[in-house]
C-alpha atoms as a PDB file:
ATOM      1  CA  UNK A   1       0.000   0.000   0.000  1.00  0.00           C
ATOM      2  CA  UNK A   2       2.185   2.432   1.159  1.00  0.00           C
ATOM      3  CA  UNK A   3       4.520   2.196  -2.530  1.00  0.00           C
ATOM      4  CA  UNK A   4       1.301   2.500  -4.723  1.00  0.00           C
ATOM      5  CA  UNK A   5       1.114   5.929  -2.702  1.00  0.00           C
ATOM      6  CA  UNK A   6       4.606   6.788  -3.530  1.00  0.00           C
ATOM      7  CA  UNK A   7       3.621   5.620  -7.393  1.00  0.00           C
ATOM      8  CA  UNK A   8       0.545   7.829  -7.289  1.00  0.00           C
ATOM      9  CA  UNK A   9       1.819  10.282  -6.041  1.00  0.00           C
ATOM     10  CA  UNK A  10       5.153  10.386  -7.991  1.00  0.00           C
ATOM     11  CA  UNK A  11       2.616  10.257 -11.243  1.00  0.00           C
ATOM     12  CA  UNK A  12       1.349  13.475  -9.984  1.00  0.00           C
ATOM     13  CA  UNK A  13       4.140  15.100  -9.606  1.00  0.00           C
ATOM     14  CA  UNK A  14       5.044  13.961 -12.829  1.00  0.00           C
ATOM     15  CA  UNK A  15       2.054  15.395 -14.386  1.00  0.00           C
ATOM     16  CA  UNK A  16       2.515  18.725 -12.723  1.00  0.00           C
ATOM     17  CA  UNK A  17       6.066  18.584 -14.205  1.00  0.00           C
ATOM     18  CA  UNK A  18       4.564  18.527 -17.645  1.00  0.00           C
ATOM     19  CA  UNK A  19       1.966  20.854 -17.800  1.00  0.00           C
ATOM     20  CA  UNK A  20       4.724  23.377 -15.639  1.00  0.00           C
ATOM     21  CA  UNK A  21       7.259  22.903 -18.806  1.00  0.00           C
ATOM     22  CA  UNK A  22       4.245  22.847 -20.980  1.00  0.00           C
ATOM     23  CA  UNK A  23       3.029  26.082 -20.307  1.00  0.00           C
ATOM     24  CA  UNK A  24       6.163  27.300 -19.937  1.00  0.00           C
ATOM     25  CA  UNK A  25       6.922  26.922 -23.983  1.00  0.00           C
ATOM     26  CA  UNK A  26       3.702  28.337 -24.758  1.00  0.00           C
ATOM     27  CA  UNK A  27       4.667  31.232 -22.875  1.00  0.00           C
ATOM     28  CA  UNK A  28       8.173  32.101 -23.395  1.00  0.00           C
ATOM     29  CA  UNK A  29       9.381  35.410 -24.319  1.00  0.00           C
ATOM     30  CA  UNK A  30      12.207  33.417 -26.478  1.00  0.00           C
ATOM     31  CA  UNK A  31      12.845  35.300 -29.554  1.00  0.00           C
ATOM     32  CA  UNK A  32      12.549  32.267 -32.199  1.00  0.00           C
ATOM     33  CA  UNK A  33      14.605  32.941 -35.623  1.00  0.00           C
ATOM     34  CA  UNK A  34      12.753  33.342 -38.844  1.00  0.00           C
ATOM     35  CA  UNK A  35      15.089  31.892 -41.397  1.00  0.00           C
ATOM     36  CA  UNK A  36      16.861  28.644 -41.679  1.00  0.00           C
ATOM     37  CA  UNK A  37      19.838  29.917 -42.518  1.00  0.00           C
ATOM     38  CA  UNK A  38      20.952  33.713 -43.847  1.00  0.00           C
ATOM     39  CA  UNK A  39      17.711  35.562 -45.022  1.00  0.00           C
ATOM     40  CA  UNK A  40      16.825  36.485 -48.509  1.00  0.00           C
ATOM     41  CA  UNK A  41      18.849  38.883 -50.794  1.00  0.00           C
ATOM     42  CA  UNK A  42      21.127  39.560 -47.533  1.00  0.00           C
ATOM     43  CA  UNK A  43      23.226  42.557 -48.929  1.00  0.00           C
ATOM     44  CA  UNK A  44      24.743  43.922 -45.677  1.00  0.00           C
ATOM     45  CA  UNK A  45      27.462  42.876 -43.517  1.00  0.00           C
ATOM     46  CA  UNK A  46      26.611  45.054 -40.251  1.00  0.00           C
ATOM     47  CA  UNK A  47      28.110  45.156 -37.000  1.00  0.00           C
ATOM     48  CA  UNK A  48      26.318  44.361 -33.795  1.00  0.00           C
ATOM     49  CA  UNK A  49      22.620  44.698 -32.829  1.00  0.00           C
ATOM     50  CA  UNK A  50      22.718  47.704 -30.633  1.00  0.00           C
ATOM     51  CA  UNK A  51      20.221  50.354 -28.650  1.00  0.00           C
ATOM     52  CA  UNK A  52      20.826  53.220 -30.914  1.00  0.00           C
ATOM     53  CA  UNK A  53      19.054  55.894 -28.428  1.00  0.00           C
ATOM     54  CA  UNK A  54      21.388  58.187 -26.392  1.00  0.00           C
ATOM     55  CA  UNK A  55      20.737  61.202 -23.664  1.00  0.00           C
ATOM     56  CA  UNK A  56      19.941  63.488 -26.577  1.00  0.00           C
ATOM     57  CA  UNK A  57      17.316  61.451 -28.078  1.00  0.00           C
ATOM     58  CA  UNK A  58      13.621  62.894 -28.186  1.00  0.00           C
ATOM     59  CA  UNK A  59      11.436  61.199 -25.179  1.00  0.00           C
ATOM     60  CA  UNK A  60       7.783  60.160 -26.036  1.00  0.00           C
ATOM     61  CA  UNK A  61       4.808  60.809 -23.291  1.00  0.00           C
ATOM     62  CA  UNK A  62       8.164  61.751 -21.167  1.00  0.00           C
ATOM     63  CA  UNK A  63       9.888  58.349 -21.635  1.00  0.00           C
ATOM     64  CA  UNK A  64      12.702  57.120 -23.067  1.00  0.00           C
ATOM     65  CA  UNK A  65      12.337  54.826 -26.374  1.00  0.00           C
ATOM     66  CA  UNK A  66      14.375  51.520 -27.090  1.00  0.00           C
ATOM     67  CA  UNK A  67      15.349  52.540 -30.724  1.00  0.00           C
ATOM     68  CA  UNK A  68      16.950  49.125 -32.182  1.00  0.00           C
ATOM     69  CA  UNK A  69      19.351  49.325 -35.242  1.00  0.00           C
ATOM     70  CA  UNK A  70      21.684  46.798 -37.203  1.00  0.00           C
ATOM     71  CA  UNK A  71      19.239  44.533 -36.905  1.00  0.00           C
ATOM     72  CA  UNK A  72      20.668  41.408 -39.071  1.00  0.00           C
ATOM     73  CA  UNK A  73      19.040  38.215 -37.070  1.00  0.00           C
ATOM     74  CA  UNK A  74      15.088  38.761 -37.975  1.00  0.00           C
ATOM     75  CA  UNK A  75      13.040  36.965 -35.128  1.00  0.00           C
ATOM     76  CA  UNK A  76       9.502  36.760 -33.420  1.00  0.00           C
ATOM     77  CA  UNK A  77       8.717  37.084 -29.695  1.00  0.00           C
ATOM     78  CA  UNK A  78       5.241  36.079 -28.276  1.00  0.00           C
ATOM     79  CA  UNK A  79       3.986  37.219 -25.423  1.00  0.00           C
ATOM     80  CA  UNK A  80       0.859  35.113 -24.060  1.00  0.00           C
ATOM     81  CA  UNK A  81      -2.202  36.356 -22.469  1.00  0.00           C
ATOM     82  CA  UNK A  82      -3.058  34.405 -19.074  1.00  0.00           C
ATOM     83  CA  UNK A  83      -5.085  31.759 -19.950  1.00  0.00           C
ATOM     84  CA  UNK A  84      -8.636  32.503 -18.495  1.00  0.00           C
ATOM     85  CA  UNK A  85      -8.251  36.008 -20.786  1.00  0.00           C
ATOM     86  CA  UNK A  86      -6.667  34.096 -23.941  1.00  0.00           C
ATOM     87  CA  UNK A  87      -9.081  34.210 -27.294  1.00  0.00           C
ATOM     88  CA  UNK A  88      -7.230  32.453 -29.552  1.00  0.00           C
ATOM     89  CA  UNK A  89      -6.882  35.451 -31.284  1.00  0.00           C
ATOM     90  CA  UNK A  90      -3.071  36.432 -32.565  1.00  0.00           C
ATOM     91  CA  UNK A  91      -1.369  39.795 -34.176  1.00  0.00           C
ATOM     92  CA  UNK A  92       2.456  40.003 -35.685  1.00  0.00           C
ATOM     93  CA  UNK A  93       3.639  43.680 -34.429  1.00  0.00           C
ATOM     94  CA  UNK A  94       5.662  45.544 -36.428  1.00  0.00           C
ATOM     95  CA  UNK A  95       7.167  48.466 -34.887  1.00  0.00           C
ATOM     96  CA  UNK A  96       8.233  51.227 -36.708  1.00  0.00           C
ATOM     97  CA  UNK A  97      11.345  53.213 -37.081  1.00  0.00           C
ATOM     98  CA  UNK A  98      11.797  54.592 -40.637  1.00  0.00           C
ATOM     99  CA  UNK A  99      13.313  51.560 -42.433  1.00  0.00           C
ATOM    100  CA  UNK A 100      16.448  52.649 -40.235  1.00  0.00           C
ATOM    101  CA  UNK A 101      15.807  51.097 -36.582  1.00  0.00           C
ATOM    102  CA  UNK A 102      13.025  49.438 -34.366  1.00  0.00           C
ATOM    103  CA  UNK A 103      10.968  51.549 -31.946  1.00  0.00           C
ATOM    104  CA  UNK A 104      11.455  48.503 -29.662  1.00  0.00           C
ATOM    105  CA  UNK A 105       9.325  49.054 -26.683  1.00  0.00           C
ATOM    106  CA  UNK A 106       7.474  51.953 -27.795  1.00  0.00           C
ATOM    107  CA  UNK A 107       5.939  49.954 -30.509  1.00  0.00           C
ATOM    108  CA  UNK A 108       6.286  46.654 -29.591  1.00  0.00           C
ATOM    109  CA  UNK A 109       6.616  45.038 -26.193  1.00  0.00           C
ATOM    110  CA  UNK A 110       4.500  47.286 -24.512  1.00  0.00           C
ATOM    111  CA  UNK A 111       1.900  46.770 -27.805  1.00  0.00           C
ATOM    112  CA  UNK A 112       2.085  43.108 -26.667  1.00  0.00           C
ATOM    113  CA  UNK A 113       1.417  43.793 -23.133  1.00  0.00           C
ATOM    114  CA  UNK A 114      -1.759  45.870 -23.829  1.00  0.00           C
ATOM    115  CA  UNK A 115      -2.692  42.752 -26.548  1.00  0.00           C
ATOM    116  CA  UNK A 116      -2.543  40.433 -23.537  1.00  0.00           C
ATOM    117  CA  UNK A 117      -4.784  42.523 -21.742  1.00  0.00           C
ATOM    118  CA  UNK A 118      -7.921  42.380 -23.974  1.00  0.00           C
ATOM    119  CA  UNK A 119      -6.756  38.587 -24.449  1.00  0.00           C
ATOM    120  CA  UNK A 120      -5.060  38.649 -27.520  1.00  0.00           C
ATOM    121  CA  UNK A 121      -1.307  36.585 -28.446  1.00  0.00           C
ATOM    122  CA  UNK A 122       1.016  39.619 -29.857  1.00  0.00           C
ATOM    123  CA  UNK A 123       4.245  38.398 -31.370  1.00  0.00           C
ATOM    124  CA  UNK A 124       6.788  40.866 -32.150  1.00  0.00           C
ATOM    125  CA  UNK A 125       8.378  41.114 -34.936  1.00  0.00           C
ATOM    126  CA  UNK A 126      12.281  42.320 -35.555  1.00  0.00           C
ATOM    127  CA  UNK A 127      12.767  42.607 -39.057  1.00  0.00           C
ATOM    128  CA  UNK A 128      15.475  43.720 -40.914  1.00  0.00           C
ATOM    129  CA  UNK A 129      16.684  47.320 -40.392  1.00  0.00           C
ATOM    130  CA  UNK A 130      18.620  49.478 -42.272  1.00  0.00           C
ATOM    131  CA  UNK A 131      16.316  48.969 -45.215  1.00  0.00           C
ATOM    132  CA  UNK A 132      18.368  46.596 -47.590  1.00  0.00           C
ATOM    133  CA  UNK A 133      16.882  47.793 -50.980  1.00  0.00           C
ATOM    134  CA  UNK A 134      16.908  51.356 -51.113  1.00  0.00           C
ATOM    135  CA  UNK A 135      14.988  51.771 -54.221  1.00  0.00           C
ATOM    136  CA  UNK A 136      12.249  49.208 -52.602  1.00  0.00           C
ATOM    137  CA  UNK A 137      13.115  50.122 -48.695  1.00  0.00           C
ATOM    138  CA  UNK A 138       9.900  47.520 -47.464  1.00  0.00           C
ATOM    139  CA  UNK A 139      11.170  44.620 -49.394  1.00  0.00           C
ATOM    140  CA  UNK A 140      13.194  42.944 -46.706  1.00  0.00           C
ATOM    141  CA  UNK A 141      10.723  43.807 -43.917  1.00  0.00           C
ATOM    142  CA  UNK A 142       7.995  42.489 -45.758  1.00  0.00           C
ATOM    143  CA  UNK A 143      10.256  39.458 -46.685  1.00  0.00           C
ATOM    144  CA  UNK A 144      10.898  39.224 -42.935  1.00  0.00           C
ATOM    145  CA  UNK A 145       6.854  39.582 -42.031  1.00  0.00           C
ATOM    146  CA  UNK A 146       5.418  37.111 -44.410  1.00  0.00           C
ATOM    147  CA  UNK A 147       7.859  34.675 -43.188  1.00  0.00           C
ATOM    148  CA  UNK A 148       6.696  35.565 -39.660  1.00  0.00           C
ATOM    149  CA  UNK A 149       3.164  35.362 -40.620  1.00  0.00           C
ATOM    150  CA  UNK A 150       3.445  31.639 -42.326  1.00  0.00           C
ATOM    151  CA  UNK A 151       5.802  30.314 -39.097  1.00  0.00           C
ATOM    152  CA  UNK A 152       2.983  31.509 -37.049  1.00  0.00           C
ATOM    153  CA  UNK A 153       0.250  29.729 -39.280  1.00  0.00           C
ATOM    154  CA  UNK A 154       2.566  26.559 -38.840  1.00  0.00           C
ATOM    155  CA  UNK A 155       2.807  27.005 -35.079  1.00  0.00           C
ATOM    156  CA  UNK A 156      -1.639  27.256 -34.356  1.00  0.00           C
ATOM    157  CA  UNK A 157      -2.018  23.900 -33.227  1.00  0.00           C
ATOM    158  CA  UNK A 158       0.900  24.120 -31.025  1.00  0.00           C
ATOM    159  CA  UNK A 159       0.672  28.058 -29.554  1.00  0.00           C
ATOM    160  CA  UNK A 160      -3.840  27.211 -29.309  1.00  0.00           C
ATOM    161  CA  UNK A 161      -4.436  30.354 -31.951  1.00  0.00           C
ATOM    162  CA  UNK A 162      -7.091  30.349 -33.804  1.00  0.00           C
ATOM    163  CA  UNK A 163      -5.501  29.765 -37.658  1.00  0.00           C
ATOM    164  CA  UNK A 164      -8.850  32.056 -38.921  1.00  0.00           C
ATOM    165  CA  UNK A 165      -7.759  35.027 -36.751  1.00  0.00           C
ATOM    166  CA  UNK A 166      -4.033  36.064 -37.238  1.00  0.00           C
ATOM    167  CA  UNK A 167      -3.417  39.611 -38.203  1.00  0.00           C
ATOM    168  CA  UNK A 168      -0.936  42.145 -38.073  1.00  0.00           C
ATOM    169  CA  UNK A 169      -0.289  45.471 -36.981  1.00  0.00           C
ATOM    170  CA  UNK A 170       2.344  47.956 -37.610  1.00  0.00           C
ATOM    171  CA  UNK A 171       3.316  51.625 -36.921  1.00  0.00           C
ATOM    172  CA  UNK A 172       4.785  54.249 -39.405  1.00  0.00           C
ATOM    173  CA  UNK A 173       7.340  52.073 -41.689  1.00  0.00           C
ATOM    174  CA  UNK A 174       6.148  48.878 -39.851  1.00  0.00           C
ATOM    175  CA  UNK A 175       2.687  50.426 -41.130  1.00  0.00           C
ATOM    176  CA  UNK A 176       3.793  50.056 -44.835  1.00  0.00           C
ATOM    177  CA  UNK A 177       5.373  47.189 -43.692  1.00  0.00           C
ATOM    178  CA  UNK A 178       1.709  45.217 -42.588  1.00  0.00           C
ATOM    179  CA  UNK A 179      -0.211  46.902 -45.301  1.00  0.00           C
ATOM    180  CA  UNK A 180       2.364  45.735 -48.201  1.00  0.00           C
ATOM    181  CA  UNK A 181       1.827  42.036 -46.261  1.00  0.00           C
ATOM    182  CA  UNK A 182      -2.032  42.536 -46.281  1.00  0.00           C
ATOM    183  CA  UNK A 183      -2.024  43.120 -50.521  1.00  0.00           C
ATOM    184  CA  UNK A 184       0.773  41.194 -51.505  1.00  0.00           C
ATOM    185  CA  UNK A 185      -0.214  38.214 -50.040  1.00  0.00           C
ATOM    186  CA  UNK A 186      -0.528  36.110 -53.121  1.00  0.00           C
ATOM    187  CA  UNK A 187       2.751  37.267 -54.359  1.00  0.00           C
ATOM    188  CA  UNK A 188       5.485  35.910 -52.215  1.00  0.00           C
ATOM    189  CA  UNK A 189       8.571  38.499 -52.053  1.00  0.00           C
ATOM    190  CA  UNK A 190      11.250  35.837 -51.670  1.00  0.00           C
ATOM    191  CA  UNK A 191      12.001  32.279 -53.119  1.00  0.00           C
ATOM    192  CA  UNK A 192      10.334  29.295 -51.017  1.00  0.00           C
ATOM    193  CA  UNK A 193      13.050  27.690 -48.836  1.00  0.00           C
ATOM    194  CA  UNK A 194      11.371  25.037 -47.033  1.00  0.00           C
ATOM    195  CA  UNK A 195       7.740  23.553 -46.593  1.00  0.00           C
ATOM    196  CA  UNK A 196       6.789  26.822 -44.033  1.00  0.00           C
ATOM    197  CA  UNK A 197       6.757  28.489 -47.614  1.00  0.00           C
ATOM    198  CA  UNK A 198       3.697  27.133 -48.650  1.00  0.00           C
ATOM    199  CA  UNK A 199       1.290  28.484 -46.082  1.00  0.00           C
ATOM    200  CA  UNK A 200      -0.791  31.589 -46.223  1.00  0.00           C
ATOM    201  CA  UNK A 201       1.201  34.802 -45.235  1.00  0.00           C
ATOM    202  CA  UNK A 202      -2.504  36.575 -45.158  1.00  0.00           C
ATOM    203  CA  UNK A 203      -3.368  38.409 -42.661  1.00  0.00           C
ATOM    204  CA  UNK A 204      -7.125  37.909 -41.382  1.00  0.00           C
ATOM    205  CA  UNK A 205      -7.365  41.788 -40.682  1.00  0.00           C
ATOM    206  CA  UNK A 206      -4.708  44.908 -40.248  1.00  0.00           C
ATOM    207  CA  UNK A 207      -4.304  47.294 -37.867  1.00  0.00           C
ATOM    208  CA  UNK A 208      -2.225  50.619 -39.223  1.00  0.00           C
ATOM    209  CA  UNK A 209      -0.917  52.922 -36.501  1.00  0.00           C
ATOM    210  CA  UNK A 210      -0.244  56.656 -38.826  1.00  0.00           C
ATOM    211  CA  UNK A 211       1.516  54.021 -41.162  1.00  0.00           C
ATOM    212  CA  UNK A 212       4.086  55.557 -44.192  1.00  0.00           C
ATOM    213  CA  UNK A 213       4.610  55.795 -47.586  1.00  0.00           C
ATOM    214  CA  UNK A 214       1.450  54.668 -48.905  1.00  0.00           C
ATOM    215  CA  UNK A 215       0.515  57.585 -51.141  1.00  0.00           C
ATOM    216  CA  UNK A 216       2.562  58.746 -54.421  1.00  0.00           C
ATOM    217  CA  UNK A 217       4.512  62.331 -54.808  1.00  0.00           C
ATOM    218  CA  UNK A 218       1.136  64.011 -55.223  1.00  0.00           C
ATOM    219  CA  UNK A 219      -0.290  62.991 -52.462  1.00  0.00           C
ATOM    220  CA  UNK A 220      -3.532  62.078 -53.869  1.00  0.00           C
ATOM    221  CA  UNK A 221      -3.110  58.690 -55.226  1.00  0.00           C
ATOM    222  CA  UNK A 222      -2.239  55.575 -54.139  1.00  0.00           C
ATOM    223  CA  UNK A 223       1.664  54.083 -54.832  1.00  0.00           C
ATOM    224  CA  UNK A 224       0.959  51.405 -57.839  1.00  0.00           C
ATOM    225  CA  UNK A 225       2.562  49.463 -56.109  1.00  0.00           C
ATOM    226  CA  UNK A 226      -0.507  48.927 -53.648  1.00  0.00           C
ATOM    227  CA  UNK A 227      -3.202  46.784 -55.266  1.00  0.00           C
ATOM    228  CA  UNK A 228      -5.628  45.970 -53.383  1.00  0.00           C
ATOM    229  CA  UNK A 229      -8.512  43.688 -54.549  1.00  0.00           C
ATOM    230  CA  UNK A 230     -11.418  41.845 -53.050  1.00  0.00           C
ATOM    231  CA  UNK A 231      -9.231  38.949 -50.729  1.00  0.00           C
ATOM    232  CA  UNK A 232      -7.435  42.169 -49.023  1.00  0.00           C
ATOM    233  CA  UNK A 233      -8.154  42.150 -45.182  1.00  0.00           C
ATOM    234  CA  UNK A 234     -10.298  44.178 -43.751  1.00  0.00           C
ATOM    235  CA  UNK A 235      -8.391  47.201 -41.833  1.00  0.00           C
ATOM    236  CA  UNK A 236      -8.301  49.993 -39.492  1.00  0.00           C
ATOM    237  CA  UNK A 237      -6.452  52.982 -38.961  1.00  0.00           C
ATOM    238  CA  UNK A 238      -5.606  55.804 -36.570  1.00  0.00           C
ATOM    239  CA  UNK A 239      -3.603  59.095 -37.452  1.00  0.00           C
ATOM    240  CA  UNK A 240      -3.204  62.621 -36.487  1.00  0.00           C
ATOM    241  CA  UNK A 241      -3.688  65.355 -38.761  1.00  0.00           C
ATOM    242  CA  UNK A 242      -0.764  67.253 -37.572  1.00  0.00           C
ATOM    243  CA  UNK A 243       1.363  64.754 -38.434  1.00  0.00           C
ATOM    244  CA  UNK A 244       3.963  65.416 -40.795  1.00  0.00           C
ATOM    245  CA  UNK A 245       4.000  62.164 -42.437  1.00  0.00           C
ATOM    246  CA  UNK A 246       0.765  62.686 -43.964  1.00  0.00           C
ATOM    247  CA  UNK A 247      -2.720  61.357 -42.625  1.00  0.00           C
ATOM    248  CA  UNK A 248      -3.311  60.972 -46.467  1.00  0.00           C
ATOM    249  CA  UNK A 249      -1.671  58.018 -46.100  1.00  0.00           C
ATOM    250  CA  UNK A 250      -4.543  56.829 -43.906  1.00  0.00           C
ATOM    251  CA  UNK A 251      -7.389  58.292 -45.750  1.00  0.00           C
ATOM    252  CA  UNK A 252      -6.550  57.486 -49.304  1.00  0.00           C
ATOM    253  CA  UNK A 253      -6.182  53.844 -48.341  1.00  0.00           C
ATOM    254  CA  UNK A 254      -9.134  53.985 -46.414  1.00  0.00           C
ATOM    255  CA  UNK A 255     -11.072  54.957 -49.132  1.00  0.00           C
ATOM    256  CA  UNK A 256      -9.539  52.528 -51.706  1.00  0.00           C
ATOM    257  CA  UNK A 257     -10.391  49.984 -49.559  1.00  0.00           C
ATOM    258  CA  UNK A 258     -13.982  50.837 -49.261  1.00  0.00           C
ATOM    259  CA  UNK A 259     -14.209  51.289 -53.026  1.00  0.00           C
ATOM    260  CA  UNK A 260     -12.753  48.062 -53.522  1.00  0.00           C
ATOM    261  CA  UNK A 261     -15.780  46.763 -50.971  1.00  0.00           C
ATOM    262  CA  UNK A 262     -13.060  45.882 -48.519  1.00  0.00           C
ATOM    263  CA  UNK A 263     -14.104  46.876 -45.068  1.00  0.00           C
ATOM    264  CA  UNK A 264     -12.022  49.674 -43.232  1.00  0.00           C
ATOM    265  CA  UNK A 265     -12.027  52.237 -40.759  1.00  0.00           C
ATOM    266  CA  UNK A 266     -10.467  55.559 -40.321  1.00  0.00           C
ATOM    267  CA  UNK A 267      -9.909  57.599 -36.813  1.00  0.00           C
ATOM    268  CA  UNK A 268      -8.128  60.768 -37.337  1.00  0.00           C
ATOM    269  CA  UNK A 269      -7.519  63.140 -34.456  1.00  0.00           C
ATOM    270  CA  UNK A 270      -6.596  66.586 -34.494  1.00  0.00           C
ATOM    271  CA  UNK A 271      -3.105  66.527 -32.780  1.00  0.00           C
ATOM    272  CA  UNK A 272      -0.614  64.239 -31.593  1.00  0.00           C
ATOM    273  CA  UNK A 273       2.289  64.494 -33.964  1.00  0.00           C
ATOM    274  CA  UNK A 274       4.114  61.046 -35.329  1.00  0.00           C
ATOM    275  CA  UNK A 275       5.323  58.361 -33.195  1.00  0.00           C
ATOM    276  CA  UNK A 276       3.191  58.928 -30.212  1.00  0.00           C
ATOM    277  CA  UNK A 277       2.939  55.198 -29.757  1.00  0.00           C
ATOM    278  CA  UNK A 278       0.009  54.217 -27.097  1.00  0.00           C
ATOM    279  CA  UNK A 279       1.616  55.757 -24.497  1.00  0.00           C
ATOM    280  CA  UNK A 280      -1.121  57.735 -22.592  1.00  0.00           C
ATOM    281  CA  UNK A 281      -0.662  61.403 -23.292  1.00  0.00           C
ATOM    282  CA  UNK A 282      -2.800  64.708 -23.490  1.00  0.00           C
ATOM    283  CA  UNK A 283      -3.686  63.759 -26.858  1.00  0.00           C
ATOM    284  CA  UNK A 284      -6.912  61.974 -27.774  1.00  0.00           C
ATOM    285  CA  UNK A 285      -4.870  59.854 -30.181  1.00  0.00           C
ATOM    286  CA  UNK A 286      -3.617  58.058 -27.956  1.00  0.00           C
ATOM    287  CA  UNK A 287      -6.782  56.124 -27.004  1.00  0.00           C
ATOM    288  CA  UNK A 288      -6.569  54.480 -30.482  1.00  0.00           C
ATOM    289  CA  UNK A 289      -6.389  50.864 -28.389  1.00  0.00           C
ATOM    290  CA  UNK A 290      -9.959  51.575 -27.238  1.00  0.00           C
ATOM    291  CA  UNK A 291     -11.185  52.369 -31.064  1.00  0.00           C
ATOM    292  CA  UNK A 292      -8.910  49.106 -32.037  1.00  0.00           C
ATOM    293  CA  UNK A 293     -10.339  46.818 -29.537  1.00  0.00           C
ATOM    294  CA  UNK A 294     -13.962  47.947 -30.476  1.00  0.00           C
ATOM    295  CA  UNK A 295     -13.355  47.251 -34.332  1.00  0.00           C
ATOM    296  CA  UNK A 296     -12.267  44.081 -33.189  1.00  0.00           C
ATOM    297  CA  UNK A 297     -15.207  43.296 -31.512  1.00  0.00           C
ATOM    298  CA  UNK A 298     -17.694  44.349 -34.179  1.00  0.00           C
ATOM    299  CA  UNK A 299     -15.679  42.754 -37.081  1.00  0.00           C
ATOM    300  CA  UNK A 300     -16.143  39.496 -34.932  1.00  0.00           C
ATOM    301  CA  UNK A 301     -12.839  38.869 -34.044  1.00  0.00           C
ATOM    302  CA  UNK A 302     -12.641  39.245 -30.515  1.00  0.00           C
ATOM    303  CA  UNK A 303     -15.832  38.100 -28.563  1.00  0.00           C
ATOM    304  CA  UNK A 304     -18.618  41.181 -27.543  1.00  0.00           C
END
């Protein structure tokens, strides 16, 4: 009797083991690399990954910002929601930064803490900065995303996200970044390396935080090189009209979209500048999450 107690209870302690390390893997803040081996059209030999910001850099709602450059390694980190909040649903982040660095915190980790809040899986993506192409600047980010977005498809089963709502979200140049994923989704920007290469890299819907470099010259026309066409994901997007990278941006998508019977939404505010982030500030801009999280909930893909 008294070793089938020690057996029982050694099985139990066993299980608790399992579901300890299991939980643990679903939860790890473990960046996890993108590429099998060196990414596509690699052009540039840099020198370490460092924190570009110094004591003279410009703070944002009074803080400083983590501003990442020579970024050569591309990677996702997920952060997890705790369980009894967790939806199933899941967003790549791409923070923004120019094409030149990563607005690390500012528009990503603490993105993917306010995700977990409303119980949503945000994975942050660190693509490739400087730009590698300068004549196409998003190519290797948008390489780097729909990469992202197909290891996440492969990983549903194993991370419990719902493979029917995975979208992305991006600020400024990560902006152009997720909106060039969104319509060039059936045209893959690099040549298939492995099996991962033959999933979907569509997003289910986008979320564009005053994104970049959508518009032409003259400001009233879309680039051509944005097509967008009925399987484009429905999107939404917040902007100040102060800033100096032009709420057009926002507005003449917005309205393509709807033209092309593509559902979107617009909120433009009347000051807050560029880069403001969701850090709370005197700004009404800055309660864009609130706006976000109510799309969300009338497009269906978070629960009322």
């Amino acid at each position: 009797m008294k070793q089938r107690k020690l057996w029982v209870w050694s099985l139990i302690f066993s299980c608790m083991i399992g579901m300890l390390v299991s939980l643990s893997a679903a939860t790890s803040n473990d960046p996890l690399a993108l590429w099998p081996q060196s990414p596509p059209d690699e052009t540039l030999t840099l020198g370490a990954e460092y924190d570009t910001t110094t004591e003279d850099s410009n703070l944002v709602a009074g803080k400083r910002v983590m501003r990442l450059g020579n970024v050569s390694q591309p990677t996702i980190t997920l952060y997890r929601p705790q369980p009894h909040l967790d939806t199933g649903v899941s967003i790549l982040i791409c923070p923004g930064g120019g094409h030149h660095i990563l607005a690390w915190d500012l528009e990503g980790t603490e993105v993917a803490d306010w995700l977990n809040r409303i119980g949503v899986t945000g994975i942050v993506l660190k693509y490739r900065v400087p730009a590698r192409d300068p004549n196409v600047r998003w190519k290797s980010a948008v390489q780097d995303a729909q990469r992202a977005m197909r290891l996440i498809r492969s990983k549903a089963a194993e991370w419990r996200l719902d493979p029917d709502r995975m979208g992305i979200l991006g600020f400024s140049a990560g902006g152009q970044t997720a909106v060039m994923t969104s319509v060039l989704h059936q045209t893959s920007q690099y040549l298939a390396m492995d099996e991962l290469d033959t999933l979907s890299a569509r997003p289910d819907f986008s979320i564009l935080i005053y994104p970049a470099w959508l518009v032409d010259e003259s400001g009233s026309s879309l680039r051509p090189d944005i097509q967008i066409d009925a399987s484009t994901p429905p999107m939404f997007f917040a902007h100040a009209m102060d800033d100096p990278v032009t709420p057009k941006n926002s507005m003449i998508m917005g309205a393509a979209l709807q033209e092309a019977g593509v559902s979107s939404e617009v909120h433009l505010y009347d000051g807050g500048g560029h880069g403001f982030g969701l850090r709370p500030s005197r700004f009404p801009c800055t309660t864009w999450p609130d706006a976000a999280e109510k799309w969300m909930r009338y497009r269906g893909i978070l629960p009322d």
